[in-house]
Protein backbone atom coordinates (compact mmCIF):
# COMPACT_ATOMS: atom_id res chain seq x y z
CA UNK A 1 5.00 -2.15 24.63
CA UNK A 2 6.04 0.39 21.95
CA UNK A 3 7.59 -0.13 19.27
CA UNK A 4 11.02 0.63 17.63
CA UNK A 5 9.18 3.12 15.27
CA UNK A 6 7.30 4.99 17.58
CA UNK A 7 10.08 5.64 19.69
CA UNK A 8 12.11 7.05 17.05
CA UNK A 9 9.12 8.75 15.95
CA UNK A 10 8.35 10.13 19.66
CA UNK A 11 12.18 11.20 19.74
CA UNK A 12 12.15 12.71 16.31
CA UNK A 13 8.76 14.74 17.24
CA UNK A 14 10.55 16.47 19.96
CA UNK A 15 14.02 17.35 18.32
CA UNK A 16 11.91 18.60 15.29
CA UNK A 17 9.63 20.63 17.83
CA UNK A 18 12.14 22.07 19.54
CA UNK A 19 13.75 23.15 16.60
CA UNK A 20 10.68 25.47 15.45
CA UNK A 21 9.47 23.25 13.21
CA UNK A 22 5.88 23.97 12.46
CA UNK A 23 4.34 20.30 11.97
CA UNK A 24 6.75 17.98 14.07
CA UNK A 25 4.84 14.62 13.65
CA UNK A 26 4.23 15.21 10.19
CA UNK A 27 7.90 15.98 9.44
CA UNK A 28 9.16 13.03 11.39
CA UNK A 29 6.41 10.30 9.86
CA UNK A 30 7.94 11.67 6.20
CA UNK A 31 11.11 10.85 6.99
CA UNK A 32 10.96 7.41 8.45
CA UNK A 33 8.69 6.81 5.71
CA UNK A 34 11.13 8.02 3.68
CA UNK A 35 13.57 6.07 4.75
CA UNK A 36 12.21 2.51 5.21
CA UNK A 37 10.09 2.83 2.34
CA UNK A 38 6.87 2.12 4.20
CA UNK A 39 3.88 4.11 4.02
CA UNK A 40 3.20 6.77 6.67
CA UNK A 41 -0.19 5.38 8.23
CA UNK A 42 1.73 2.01 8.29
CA UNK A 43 4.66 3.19 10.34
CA UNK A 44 3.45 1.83 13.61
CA UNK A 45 2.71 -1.68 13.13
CA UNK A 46 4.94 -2.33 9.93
CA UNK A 47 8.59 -0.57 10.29
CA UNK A 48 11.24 -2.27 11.30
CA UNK A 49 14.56 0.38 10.36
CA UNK A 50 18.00 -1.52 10.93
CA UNK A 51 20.51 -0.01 12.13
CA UNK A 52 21.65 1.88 8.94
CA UNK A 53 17.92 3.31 8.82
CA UNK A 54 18.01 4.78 11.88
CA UNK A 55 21.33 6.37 11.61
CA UNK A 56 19.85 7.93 8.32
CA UNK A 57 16.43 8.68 10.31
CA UNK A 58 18.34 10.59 12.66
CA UNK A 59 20.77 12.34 10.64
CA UNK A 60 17.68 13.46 8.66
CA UNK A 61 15.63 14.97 11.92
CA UNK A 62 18.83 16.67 12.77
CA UNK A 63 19.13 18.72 9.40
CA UNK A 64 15.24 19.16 9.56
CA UNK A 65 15.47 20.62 13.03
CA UNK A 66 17.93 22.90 12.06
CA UNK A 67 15.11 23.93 9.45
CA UNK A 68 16.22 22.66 6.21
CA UNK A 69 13.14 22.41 3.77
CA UNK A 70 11.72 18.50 4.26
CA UNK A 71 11.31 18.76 0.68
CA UNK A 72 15.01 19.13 0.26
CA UNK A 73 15.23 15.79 2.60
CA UNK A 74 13.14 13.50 0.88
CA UNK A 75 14.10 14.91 -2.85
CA UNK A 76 10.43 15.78 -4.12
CA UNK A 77 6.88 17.09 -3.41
CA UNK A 78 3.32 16.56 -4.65
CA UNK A 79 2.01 19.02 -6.26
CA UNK A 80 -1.79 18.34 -7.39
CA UNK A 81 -1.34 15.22 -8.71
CA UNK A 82 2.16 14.99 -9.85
CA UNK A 83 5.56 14.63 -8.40
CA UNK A 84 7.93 17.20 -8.33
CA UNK A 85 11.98 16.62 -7.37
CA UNK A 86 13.28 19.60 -5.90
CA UNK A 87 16.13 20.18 -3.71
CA UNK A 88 19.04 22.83 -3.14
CA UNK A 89 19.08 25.69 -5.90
CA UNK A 90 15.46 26.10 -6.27
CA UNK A 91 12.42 26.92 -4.64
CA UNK A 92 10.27 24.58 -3.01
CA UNK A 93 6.37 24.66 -4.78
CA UNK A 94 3.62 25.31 -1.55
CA UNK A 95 0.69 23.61 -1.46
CA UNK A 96 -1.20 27.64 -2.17
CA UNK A 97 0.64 27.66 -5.78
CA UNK A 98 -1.91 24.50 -6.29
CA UNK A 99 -4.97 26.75 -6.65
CA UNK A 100 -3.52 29.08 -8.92
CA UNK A 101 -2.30 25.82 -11.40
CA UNK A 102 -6.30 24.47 -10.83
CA UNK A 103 -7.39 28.10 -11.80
CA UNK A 104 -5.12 27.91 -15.44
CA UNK A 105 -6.01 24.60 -15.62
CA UNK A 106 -9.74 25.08 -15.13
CA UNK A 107 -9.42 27.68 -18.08
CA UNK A 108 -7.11 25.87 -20.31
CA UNK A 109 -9.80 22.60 -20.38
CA UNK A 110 -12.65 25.18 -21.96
CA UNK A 111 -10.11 25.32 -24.95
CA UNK A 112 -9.50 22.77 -27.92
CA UNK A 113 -5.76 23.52 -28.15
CA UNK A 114 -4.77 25.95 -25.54
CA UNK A 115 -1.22 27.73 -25.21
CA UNK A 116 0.06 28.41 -22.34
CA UNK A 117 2.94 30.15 -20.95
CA UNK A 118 4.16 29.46 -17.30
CA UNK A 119 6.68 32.49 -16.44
CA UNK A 120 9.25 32.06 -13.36
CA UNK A 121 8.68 28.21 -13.49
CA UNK A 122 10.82 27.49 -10.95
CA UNK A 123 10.91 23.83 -10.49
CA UNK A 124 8.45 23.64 -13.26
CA UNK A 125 5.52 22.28 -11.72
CA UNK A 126 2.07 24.08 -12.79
CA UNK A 127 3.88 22.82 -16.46
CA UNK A 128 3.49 19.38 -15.38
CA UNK A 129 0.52 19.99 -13.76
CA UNK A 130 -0.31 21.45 -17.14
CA UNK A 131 0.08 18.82 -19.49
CA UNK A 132 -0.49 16.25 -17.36
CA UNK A 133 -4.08 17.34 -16.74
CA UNK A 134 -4.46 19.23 -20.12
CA UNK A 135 -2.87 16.44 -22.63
CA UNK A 136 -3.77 18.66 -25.74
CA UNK A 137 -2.23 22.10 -23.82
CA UNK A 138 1.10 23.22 -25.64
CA UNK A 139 2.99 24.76 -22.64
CA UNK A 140 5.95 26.99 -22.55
CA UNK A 141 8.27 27.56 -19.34
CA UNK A 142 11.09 29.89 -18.91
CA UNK A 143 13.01 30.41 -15.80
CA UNK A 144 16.06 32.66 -15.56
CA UNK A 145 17.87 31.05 -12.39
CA UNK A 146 20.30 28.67 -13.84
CA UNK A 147 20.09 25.99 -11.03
CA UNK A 148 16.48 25.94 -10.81
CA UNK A 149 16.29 25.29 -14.70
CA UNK A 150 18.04 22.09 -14.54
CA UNK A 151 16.10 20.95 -12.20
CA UNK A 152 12.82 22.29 -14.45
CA UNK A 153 14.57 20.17 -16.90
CA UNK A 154 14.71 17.35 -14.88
CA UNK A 155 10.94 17.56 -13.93
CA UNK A 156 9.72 18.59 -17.74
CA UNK A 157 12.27 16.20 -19.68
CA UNK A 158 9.61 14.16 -22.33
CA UNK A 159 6.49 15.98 -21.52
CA UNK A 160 6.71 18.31 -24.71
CA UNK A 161 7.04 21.55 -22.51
CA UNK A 162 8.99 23.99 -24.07
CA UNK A 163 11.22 24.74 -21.52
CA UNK A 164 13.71 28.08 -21.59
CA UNK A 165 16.44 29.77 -19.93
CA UNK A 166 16.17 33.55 -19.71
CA UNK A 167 14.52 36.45 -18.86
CA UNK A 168 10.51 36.44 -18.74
CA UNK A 169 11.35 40.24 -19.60
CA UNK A 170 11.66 39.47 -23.20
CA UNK A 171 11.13 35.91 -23.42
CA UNK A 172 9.10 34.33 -25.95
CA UNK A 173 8.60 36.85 -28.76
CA UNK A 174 7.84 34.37 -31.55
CA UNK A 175 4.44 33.75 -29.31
CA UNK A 176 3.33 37.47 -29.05
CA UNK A 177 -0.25 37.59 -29.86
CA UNK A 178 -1.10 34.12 -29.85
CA UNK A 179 -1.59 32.78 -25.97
CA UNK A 180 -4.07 31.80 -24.28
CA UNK A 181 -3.02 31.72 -20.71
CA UNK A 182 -0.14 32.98 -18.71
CA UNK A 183 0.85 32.15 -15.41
CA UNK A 184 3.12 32.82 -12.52
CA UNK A 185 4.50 32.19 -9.08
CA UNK A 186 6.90 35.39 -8.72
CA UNK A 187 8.92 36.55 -6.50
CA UNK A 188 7.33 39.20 -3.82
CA UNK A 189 8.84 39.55 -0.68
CA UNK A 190 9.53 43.13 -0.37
CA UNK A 191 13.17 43.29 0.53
CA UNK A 192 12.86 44.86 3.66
CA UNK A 193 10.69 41.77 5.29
CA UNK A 194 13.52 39.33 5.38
CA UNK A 195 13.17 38.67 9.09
CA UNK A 196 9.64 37.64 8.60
CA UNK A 197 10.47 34.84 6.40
CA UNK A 198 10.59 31.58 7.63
CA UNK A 199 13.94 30.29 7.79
CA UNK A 200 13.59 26.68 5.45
CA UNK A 201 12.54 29.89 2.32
CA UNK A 202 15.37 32.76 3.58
CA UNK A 203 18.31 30.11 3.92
CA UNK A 204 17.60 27.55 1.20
CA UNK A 205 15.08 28.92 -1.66
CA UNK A 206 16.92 30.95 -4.20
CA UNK A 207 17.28 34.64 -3.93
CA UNK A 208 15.74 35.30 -7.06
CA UNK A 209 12.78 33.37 -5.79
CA UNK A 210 12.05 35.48 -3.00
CA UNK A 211 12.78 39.20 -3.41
CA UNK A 212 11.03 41.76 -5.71
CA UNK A 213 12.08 45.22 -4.87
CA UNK A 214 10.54 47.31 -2.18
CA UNK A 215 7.35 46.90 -2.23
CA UNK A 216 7.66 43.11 -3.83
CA UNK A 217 5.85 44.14 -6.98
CA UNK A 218 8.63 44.47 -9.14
CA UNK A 219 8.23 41.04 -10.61
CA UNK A 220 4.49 41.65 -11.24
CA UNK A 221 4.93 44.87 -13.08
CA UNK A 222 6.90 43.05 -15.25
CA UNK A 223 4.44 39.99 -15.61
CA UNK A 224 1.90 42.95 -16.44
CA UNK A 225 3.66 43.85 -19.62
CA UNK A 226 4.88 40.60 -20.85
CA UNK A 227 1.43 39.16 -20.28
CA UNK A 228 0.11 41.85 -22.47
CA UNK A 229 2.33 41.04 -25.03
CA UNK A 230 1.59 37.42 -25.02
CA UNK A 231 -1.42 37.02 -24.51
CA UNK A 232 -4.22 37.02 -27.81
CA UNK A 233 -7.22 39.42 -27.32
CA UNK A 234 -9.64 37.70 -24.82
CA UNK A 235 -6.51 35.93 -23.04
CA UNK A 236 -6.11 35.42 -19.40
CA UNK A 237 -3.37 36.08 -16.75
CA UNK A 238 -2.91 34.98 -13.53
CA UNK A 239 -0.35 35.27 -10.59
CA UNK A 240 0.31 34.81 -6.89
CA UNK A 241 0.82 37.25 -4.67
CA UNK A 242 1.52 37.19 -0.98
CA UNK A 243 -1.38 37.15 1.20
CA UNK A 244 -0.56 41.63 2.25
CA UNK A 245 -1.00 42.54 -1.84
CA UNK A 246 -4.90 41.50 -1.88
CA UNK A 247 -5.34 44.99 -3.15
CA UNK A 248 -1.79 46.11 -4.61
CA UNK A 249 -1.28 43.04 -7.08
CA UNK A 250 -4.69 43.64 -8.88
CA UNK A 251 -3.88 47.66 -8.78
CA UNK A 252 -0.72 46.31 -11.12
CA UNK A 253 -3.37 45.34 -13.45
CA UNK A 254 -6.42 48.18 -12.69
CA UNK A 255 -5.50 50.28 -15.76
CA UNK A 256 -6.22 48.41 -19.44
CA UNK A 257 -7.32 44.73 -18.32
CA UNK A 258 -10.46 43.42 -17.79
CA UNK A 259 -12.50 41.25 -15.20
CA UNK A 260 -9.32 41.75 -12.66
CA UNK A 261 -10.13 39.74 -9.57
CA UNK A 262 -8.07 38.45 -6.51
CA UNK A 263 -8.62 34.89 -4.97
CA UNK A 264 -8.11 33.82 -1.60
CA UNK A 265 -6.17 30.47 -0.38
CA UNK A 266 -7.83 28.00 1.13
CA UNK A 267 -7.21 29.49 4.75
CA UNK A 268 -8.93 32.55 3.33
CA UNK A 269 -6.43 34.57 2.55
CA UNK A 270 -5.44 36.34 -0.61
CA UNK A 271 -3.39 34.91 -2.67
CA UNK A 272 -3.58 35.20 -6.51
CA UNK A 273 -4.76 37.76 -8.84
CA UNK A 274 -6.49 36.90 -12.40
CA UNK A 275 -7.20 39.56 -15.11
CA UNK A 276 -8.62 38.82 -19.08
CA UNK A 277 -7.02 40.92 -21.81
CA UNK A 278 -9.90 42.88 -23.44
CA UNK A 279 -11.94 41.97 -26.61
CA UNK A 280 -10.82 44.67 -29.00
């Protein structure tokens, strides 16, 4: 006979797949997790929801079905080994950003004291990442979107990041010269793709998040400069990209930096650029 929780979870698999939601199982053993408060590969044999837990269950499958992020849902994400909270007002970190924190990470661990900069932080979480896998890194965030700096506040507050609200355009100029590593998850959707975004990003990550002019560079031109600024001779930048700017991201950076690569995801596909300021 089965039980309570894999009915609800056989019901919720459905709504969520007819919805258009890409991992239906997944999504609906998160949120029964989520609400009973027992682990995912326990579900079967250990959940028991009440009455009030399934009401909650299914009022949950019903906004994820209508595509609101599952993030959003449960309140937070993992990111590499931390957890994040995100929800309305700012965007959701993807599991691709990871590699890009591993890469600054990875270089920041060859250094005694390393400074780093994290630029459109967002929810904040390659800072945590940062410092939480880097204890002797001194990290510095800015984001300009208002909402998503509380909740970078929220996510940084006692981890020594220094956290600011502005514009990366012309933030941090008591650092020029003296960084080790910048980093970034920018906007760049070009403007005119917005029917090729996924709905949970178009209708519920902020715009600022998303959209970088027409050819969604604009945000990396600017990362270009400011990193240049920033960054001490021998210094490193890196930055995602979306997986169509394999070769346009790096051509941001062709003209005075050094060792300018592009990565792939793990699915093989590109997905961030890295460049080293020249030795003078």
């Amino acid at each position: 006979m089965r039980t309570q929780a894999e009915r609800l979870l056989e019901q919720a698999t459905a709504e969520l797949a007819a919805g258009g939601v890409s991992s239906p199982r997944h999504d609906a053993e998160v949120l029964l997790s989520h609400v009973t408060g027992v682990p995912r590969m326990m579900l079967i044999g250990s959940a028991k929801p009440h009455g009030m837990q399934v009401q909650q269950f299914n009022d949950l499958v019903a906004a994820r079905a209508s595509r609101v992020p599952l993030q959003h849902l449960t309140g937070s994400t993992g990111f590499r080994y931390v957890e994040v909270e995100v929800g309305p007002g700012v965007f959701v970190p993807r599991p691709e950003t990871e590699l890009l924190a591993g890469w600054a990470i990875d270089h920041a661990k060859t250094l005694d004291s390393p400074v780093v900069v994290e630029l459109c932080a967002g929810a904040g979480a390659i800072s945590l990442s940062v410092v939480h896998e880097v204890p002797t890194a001194q990290v510095h965030a800015v984001e300009l979107d208002e909402s998503a700096f509380e909740w970078a506040q929220r996510n940084l507050v006692g981890t020594g990041v220094d956290l600011r609200l502005g514009d990366m355009a012309d933030a941090f100029g008591d650092l020029d010269g003296q960084v080790d590593i910048v980093v970034a998850n920018p906007p760049y959707i070009p403007l005119d793709a917005w029917e090729s975004v996924a709905p949970e990003a178009r209708d519920h990550d902020p715009a600022l998040a998303l959209w970088s002019g027409d050819d969604g560079l604009d945000a990396m031109r600017v990362i270009d400069q400011v990193a240049w600024r920033l960054l001490k001779a021998g210094g490193v930048v890196g930055a995602e990209h979306a997986d169509a700017q394999g070769e346009s991201a790096p051509a941001v950076f062709a003209a005075r930096w050094a060792d300018v690569r592009d990565h792939d995801d793990l699915a093989g596909r590109p997905r961030f650029v890295t460049a080293r300021k020249p030795r003078r």
